[in-house]
Structure formats: C-alpha cells, structure tokens
Protein backbone atom coordinates (compact mmCIF):
# COMPACT_ATOMS: atom_id res chain seq x y z
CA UNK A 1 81.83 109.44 68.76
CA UNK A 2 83.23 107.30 71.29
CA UNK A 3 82.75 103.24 70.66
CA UNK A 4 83.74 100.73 73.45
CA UNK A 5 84.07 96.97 71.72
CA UNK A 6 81.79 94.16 73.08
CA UNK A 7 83.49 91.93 75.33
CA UNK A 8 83.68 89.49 72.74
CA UNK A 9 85.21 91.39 69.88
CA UNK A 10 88.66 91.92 72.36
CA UNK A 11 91.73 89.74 71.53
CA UNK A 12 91.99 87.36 74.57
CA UNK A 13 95.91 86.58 75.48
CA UNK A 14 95.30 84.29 78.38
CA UNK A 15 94.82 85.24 82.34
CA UNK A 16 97.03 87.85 83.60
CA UNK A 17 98.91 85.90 86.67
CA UNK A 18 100.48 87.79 89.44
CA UNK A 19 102.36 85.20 92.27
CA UNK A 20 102.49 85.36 95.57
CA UNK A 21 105.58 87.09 97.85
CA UNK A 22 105.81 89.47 94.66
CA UNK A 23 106.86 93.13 94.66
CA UNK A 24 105.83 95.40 92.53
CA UNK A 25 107.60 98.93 91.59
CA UNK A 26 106.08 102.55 90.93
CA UNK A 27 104.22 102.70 87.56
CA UNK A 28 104.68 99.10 85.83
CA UNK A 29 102.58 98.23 83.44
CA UNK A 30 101.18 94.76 83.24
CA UNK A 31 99.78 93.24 80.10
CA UNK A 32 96.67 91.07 79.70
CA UNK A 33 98.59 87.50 79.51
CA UNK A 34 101.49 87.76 81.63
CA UNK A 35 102.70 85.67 83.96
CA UNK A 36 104.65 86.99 87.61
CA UNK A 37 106.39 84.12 89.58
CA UNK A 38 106.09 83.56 93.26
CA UNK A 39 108.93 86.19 94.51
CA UNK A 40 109.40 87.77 91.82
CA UNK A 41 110.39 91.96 91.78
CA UNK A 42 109.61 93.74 89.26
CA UNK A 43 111.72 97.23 88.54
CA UNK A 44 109.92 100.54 88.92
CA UNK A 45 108.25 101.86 85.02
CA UNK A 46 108.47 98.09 83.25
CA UNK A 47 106.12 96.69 81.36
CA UNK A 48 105.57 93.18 81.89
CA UNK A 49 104.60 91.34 78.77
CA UNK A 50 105.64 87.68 79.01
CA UNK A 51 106.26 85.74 81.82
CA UNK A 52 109.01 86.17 84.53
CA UNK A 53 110.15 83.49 86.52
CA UNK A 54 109.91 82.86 90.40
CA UNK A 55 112.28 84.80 92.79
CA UNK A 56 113.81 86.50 89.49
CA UNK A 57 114.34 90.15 89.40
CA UNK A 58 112.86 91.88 86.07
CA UNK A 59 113.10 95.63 84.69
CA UNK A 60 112.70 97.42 81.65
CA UNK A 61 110.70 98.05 78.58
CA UNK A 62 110.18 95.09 77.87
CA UNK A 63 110.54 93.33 81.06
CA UNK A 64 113.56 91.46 81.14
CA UNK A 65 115.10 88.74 84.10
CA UNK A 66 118.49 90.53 85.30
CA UNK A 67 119.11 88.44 87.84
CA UNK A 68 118.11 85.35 89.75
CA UNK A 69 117.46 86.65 93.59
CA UNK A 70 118.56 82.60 94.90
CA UNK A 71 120.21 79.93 93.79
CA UNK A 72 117.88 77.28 92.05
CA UNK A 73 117.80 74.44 94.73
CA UNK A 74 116.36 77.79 96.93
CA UNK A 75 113.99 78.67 94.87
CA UNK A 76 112.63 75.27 95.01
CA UNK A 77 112.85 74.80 98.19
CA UNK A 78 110.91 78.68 99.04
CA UNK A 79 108.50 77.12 96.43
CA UNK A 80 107.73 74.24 98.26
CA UNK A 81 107.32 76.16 101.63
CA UNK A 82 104.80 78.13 100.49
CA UNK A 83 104.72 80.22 103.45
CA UNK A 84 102.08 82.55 101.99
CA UNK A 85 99.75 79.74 102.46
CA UNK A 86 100.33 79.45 106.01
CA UNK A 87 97.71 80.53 108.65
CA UNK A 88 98.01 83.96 110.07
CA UNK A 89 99.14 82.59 113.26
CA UNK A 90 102.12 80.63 111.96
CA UNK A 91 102.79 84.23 109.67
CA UNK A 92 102.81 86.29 113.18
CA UNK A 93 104.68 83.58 114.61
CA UNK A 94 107.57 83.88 112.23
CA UNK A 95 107.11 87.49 111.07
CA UNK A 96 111.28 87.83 112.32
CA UNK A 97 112.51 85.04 109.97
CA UNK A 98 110.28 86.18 107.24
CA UNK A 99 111.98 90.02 107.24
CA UNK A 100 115.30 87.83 107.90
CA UNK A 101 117.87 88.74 105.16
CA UNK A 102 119.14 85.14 105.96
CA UNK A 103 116.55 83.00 103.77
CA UNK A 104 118.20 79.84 104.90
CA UNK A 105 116.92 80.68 108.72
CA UNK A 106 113.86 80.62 107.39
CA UNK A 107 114.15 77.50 105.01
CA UNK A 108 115.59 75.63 108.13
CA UNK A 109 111.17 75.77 109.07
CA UNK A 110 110.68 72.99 106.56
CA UNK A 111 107.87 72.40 104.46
C-alpha cells in the first residue's frame, strides 16, 4: 500500500533558490535547500546540493565550482547591474550587448 507523508512529517532543508541570468543543463537534479547564484551554469546530469556561487560554473555529482566565469571585481559589478531587473524596453534596447561575448561593453551601461 502506497503512503504519501503529511506535509508536516517531511524534513525541511530551507528554500530551494535558483538566481537570475542562470543556465541550466540537460537532466540536473536540484535538491530541496540549494542555493544557484545570479549567472551561474550548471553542467548537464549534476546534482546540485549546496550552494554555488554567482557567475561560477558547477558540474558533477555532487555539484562542484570548476571555475569562476569573471574576475571578482566583475562579478560585482554584473551584480550590481542587475540587468534582469530592467524593463523590457531597456532589455530590447540592449539585447546586442547582452549576447556580447565582451561583458565589459556591457558593464560600460552602468548601474
């Protein structure tokens, strides 16, 4: 016989947060509790248990930072631009520098 625990009798490990500007691969797995970063990528068949930091990139089982995808005074300064916040005009506006390989085009917007 089948049994589905009450709500209450389920171990709670904190909101599951997913940033924004993140990508995603084919068939990760995302725990109850983690924590994505603004930027972040996450590798294709990870499983994301802890947290990752912004604009890192993560694979694996478990998820694991490889790499940094900027240097840390970018990634501060893409966190305080928060371009994802912008209205949909100003995102159409600057869809080129957005796709840009060149982040520091973009950066040169200000906050």
């Amino acid at each position: 016989e089948k049994c589905t625990p009450a709500l209450e009798d389920l171990p709670y490990k904190g909101d599951t947060v997913v940033g924004s500007d993140v990508w995603i691969g084919q068939n990760v797995t995302v725990l109850p509790g983690a924590r994505i970063g603004d930027g972040a990528i996450i590798g294709a068949d990870s499983v994301v248990a802890g947290e990752i930091p912004p604009y890192a990139v993560a694979v694996g089982n478990p998820c694991r930072v490889r790499r940094r995808r900027f240097s840390d005074e970018v990634v501060e300064r893409l966190l305080a631009l928060r371009w994802w916040d912008w209205p949909p005009e100003k995102i159409f506006e600057n869809l080129e520098l957005l796709c840009d390989a060149n982040v520091e085009k973009l950066l040169a917007l200000g906050p």
